[in-house]
C-alpha atoms as a PDB file:
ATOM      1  CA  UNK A   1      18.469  -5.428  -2.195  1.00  0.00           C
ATOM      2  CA  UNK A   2      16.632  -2.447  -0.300  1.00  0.00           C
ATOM      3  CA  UNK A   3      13.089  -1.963   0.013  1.00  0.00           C
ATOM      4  CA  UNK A   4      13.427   1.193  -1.942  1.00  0.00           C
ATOM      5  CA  UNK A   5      15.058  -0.635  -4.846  1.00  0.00           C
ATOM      6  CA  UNK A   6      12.565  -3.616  -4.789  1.00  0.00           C
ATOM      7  CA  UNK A   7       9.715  -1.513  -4.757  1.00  0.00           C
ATOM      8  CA  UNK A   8      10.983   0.174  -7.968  1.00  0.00           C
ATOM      9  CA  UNK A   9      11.174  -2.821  -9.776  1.00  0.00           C
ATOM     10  CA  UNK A  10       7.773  -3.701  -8.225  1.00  0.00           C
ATOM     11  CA  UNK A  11       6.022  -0.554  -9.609  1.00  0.00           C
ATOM     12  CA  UNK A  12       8.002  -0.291 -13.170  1.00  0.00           C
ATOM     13  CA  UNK A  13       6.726  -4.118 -13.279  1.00  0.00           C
ATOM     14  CA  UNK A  14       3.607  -2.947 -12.515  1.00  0.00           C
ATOM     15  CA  UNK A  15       2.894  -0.380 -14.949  1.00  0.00           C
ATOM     16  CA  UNK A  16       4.398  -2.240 -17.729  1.00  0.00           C
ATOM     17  CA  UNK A  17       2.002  -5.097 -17.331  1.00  0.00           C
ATOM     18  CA  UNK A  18      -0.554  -2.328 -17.252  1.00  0.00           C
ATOM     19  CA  UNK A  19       0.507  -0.940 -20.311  1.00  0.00           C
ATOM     20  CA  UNK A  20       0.689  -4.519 -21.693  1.00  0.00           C
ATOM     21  CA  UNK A  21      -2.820  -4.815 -21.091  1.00  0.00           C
ATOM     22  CA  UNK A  22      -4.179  -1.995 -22.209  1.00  0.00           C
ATOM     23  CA  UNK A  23      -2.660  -2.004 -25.561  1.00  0.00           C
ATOM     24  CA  UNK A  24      -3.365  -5.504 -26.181  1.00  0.00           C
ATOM     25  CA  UNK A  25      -6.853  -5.475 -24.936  1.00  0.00           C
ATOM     26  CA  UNK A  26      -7.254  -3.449 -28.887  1.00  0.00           C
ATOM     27  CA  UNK A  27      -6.106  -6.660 -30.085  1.00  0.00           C
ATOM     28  CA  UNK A  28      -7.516  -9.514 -28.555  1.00  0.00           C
ATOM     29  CA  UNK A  29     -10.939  -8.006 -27.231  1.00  0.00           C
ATOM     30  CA  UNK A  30     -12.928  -8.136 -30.639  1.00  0.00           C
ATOM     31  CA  UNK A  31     -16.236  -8.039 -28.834  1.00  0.00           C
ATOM     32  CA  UNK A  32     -15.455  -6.187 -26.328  1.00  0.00           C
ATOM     33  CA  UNK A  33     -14.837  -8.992 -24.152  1.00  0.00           C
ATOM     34  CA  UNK A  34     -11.206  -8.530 -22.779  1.00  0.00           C
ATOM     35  CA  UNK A  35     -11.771 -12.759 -21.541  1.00  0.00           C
ATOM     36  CA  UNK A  36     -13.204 -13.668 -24.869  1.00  0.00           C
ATOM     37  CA  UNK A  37     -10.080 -15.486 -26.198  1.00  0.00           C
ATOM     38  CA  UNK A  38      -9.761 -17.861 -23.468  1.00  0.00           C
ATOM     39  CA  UNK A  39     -13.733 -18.680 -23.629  1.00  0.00           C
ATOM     40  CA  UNK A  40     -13.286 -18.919 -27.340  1.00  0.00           C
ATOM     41  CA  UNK A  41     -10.513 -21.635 -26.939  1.00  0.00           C
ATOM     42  CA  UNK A  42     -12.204 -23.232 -23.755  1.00  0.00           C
ATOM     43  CA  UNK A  43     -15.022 -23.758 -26.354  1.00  0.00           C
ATOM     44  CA  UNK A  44     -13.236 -24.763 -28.885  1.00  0.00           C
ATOM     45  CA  UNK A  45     -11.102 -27.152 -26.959  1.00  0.00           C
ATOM     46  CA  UNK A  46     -13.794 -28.372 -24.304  1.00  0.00           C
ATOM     47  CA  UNK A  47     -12.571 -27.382 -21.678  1.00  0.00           C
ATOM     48  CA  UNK A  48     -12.641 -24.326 -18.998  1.00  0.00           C
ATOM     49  CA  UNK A  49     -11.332 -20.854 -19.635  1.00  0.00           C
ATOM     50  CA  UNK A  50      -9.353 -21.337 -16.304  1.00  0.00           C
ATOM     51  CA  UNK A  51      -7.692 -24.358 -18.337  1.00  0.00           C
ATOM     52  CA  UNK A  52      -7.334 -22.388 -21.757  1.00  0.00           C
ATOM     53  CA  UNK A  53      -5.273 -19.685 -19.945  1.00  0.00           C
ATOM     54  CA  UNK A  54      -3.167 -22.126 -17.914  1.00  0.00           C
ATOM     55  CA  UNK A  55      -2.142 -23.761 -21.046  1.00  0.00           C
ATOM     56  CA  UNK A  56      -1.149 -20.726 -22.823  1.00  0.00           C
ATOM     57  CA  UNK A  57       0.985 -19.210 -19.951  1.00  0.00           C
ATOM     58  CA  UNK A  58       2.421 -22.879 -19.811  1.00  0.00           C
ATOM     59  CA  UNK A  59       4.606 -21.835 -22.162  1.00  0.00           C
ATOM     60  CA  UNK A  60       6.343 -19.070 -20.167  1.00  0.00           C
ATOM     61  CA  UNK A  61       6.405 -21.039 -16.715  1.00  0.00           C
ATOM     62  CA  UNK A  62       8.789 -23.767 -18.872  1.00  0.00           C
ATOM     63  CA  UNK A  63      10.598 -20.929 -20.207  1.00  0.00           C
ATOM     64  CA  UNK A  64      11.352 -19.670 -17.042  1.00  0.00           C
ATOM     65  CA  UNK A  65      12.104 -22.955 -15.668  1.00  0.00           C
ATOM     66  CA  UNK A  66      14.808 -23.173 -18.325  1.00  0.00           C
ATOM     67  CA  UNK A  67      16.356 -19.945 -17.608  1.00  0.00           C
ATOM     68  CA  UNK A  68      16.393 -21.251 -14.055  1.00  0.00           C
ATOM     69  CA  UNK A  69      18.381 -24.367 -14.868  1.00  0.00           C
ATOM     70  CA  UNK A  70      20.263 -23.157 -17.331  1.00  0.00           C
ATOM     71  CA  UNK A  71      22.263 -20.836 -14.887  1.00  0.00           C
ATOM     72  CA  UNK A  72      22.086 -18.304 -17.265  1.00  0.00           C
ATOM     73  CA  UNK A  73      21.270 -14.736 -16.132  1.00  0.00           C
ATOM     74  CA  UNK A  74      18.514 -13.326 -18.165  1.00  0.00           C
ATOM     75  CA  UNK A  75      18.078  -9.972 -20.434  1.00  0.00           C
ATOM     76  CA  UNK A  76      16.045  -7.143 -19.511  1.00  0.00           C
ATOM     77  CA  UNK A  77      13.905  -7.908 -22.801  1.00  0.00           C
ATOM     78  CA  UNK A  78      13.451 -11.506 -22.118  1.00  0.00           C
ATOM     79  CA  UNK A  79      12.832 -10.820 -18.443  1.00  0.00           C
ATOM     80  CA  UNK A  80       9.944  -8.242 -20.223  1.00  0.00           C
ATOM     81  CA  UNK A  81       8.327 -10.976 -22.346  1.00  0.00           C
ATOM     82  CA  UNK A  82       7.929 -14.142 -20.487  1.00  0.00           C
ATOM     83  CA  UNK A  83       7.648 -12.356 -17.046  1.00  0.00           C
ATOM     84  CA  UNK A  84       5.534  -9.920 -17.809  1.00  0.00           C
ATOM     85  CA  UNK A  85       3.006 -12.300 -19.446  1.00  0.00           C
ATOM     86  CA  UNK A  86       2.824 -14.542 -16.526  1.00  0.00           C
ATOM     87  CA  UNK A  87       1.814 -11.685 -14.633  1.00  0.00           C
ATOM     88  CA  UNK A  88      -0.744 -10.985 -16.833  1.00  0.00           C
ATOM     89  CA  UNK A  89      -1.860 -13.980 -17.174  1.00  0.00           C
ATOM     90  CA  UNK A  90      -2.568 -14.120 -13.435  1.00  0.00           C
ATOM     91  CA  UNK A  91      -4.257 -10.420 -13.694  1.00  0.00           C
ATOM     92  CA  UNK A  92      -6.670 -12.628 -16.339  1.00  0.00           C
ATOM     93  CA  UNK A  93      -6.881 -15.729 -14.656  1.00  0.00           C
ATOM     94  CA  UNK A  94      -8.136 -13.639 -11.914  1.00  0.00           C
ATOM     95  CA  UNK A  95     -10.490 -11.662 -13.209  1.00  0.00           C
ATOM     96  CA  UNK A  96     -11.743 -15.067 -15.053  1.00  0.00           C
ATOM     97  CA  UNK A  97     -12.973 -16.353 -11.230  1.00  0.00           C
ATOM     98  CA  UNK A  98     -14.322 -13.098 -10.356  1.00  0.00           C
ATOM     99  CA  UNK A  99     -16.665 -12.971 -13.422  1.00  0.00           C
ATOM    100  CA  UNK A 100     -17.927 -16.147 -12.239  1.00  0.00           C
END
């Protein structure tokens, strides 16, 4: 692959996990805390909000795994889901350690 191409898929990536966020900040940002889910179930759970966010995106880093081993090649819309949430899950994760 060319630099040309990867950086397309880089910056379509990009703005899709932007997108992402944006729209479900609406969603899961009731007061007006885009990180108050993952304190919520840190609390909830006793744990860390770090450790609340690892567990959710836990989930798509097996999925992926999967996919790996399976040999399968992926579709565009499941590359969309679980991909794109892991990145956004790092995007959270760190903007959990710079609020500290």
């Amino acid at each position: 692959m060319n630099q040309d191409t990867l950086m397309n898929i880089i910056k379509q990536r990009h703005q899709a996990c932007l997108s992402t966020l944006d729209y479900k900040s609406t969603i899961y940002s009731p007061r007006n805390d885009r990180l108050s889910n993952f304190k919520d179930v840190a609390s909830m759970n006793q744990t860390t909000p770090q450790s609340a966010l690892w567990s959710m995106v836990s989930k798509h880093i097996i999925a992926v795994r999967d996919m790996i081993l399976s040999g399968k090649v992926p579709s565009g819309q499941w590359i969309e889901e679980h991909l794109g949430d892991i990145h956004n899950y790092m995007f959270l994760l760190e903007a959990i350690w710079r609020e500290k």
